[in-house]
Protein backbone atom coordinates (compact mmCIF):
# COMPACT_ATOMS: atom_id res chain seq x y z
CA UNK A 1 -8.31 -12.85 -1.03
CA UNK A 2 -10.47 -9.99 -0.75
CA UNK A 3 -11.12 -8.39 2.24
CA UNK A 4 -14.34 -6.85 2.50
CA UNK A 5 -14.57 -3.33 4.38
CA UNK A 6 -17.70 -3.84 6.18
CA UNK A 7 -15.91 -6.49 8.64
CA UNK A 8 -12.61 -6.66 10.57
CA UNK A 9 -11.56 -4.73 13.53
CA UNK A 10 -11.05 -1.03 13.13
CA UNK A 11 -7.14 -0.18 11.77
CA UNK A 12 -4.72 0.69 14.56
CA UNK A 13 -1.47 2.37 13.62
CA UNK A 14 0.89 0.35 15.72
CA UNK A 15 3.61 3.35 15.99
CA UNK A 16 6.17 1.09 13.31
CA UNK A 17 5.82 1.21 9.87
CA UNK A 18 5.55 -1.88 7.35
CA UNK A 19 8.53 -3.73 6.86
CA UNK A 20 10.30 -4.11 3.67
CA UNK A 21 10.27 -8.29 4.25
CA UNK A 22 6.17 -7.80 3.98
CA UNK A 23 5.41 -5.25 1.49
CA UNK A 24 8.01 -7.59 -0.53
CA UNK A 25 6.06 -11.07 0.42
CA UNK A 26 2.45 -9.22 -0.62
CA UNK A 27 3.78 -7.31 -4.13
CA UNK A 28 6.22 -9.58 -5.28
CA UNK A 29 8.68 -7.14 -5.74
CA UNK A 30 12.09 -7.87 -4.60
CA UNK A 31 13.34 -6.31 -1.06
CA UNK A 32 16.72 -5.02 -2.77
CA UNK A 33 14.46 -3.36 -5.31
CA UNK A 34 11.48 -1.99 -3.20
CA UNK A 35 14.72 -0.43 -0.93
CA UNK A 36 16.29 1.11 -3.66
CA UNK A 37 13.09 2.79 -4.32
CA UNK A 38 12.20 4.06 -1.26
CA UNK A 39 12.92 8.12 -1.94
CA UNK A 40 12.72 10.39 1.59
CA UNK A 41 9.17 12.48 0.77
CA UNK A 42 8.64 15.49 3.48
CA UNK A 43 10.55 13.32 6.07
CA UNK A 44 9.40 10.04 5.75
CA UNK A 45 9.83 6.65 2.96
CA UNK A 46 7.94 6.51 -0.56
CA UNK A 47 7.96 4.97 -3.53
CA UNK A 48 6.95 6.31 -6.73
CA UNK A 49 3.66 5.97 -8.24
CA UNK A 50 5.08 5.63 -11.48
CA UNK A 51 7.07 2.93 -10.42
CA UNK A 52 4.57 0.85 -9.28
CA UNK A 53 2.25 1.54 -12.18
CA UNK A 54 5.01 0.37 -14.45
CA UNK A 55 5.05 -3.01 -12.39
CA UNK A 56 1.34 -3.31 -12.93
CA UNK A 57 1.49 -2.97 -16.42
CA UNK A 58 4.24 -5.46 -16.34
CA UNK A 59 2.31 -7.79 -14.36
CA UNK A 60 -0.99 -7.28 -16.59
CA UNK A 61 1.32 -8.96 -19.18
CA UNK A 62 2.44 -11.67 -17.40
CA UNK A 63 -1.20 -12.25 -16.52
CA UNK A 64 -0.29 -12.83 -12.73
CA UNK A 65 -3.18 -11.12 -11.81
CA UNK A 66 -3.54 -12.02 -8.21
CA UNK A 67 -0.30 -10.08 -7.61
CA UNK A 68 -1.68 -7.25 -9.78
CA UNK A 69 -4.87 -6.67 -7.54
CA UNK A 70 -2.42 -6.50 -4.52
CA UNK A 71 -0.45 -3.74 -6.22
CA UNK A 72 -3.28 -2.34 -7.69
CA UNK A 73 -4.78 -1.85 -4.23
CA UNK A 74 -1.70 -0.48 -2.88
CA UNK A 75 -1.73 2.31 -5.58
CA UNK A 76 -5.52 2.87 -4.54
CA UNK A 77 -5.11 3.10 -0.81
CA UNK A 78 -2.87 6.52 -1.85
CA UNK A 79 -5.34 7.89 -3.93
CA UNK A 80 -8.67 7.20 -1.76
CA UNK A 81 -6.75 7.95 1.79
CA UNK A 82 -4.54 10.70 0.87
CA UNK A 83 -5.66 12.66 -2.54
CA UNK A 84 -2.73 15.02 -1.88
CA UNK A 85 0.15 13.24 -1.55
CA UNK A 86 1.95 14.09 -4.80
CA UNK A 87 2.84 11.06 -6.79
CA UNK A 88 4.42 8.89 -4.45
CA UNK A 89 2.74 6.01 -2.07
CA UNK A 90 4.24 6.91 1.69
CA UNK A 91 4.95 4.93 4.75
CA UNK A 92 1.14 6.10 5.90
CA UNK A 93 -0.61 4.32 2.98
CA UNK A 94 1.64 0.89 2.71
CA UNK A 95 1.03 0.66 6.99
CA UNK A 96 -3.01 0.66 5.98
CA UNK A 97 -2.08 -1.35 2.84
CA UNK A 98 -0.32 -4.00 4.88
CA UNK A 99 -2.95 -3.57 8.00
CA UNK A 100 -5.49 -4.98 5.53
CA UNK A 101 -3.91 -7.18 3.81
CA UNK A 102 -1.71 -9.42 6.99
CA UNK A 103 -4.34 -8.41 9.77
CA UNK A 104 -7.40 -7.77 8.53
CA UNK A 105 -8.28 -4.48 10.01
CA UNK A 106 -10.58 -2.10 8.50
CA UNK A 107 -9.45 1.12 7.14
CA UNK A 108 -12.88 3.01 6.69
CA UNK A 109 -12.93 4.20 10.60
CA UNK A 110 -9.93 5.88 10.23
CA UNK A 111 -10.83 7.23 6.82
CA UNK A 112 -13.90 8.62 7.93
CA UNK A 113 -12.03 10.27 10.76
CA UNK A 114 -10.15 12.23 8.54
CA UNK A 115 -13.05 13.17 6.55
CA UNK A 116 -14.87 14.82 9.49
C-alpha cells in the first residue's frame, strides 16, 4: 500500500487532470458526491478541506482505516506541495495524489523543483 518516495519514476503531469471515476475508486467517496463538491477555485476544480476532513473523521469511526490513509494522504499532498492554497485540495494536488497512488511516480522531483 505504501509507496515509498525514494523509488518510482519521477511524476509527469500528463496535461489531463484526475478523473472523477479514480479519485472515487481510491477515497471511497461516491462520484455524484465528489462532483457536487468540486467548487471552481481561481479557475480550476477543488474540493474543500473541510470536507474531506469531515470524511476522515467519519472514517476514523468506522475504523476503515486503509481508506483513511488514502484520504489522509490526499489532504497532505495540499499541505506539503502547495502551503498556500487556501483551504481547498485543487486539480494540481489530486493529479500528484492519483500519480502516486495508480502509477507509482514520485512526487519529490517535482517538489524540489518548486522549492529551488
Amino acid at each position: 500500500m505504501d509507496i515509498p518516495l525514494s523509488r518510482g519514476v519521477p511524476y509527469k503531469h500528463l496535461e489531463q487532470h484526475a478523473c472523477i471515476s479514480t479519485l472515487s475508486s481510491i477515497t471511497k467517496i461516491p462520484q455524484d458526491t465528489l462532483k457536487s463538491r468540486l467548487v471552481d477555485i481561481k479557475s480550476t476544480k477543488a474540493i474543500s478541506q473541510r470536507f474531506l476532513e469531515a470524511y476522515l473523521f467519519q472514517l476514523s469511526t468506522e475504523r476503515d482505516w486503509e481508506i483513511f490513509m488514502n484520504v489522509l494522504a490526499l489532504t497532505l499532498y495540499r499541505v506539503m506541495l502547495f502551503r498556500y492554497a487556501g483551504d481547498y485540495i485543487d486539480y494540481a494536488a489530486m493529479d500528484i495524489f492519483v500519480a502516486v497512488r495508480t502509477r507509482s511516480e514520485n512526487p519529490v522531483p517535482k517538489f524540489f523543483s518548486m522549492i529551488f
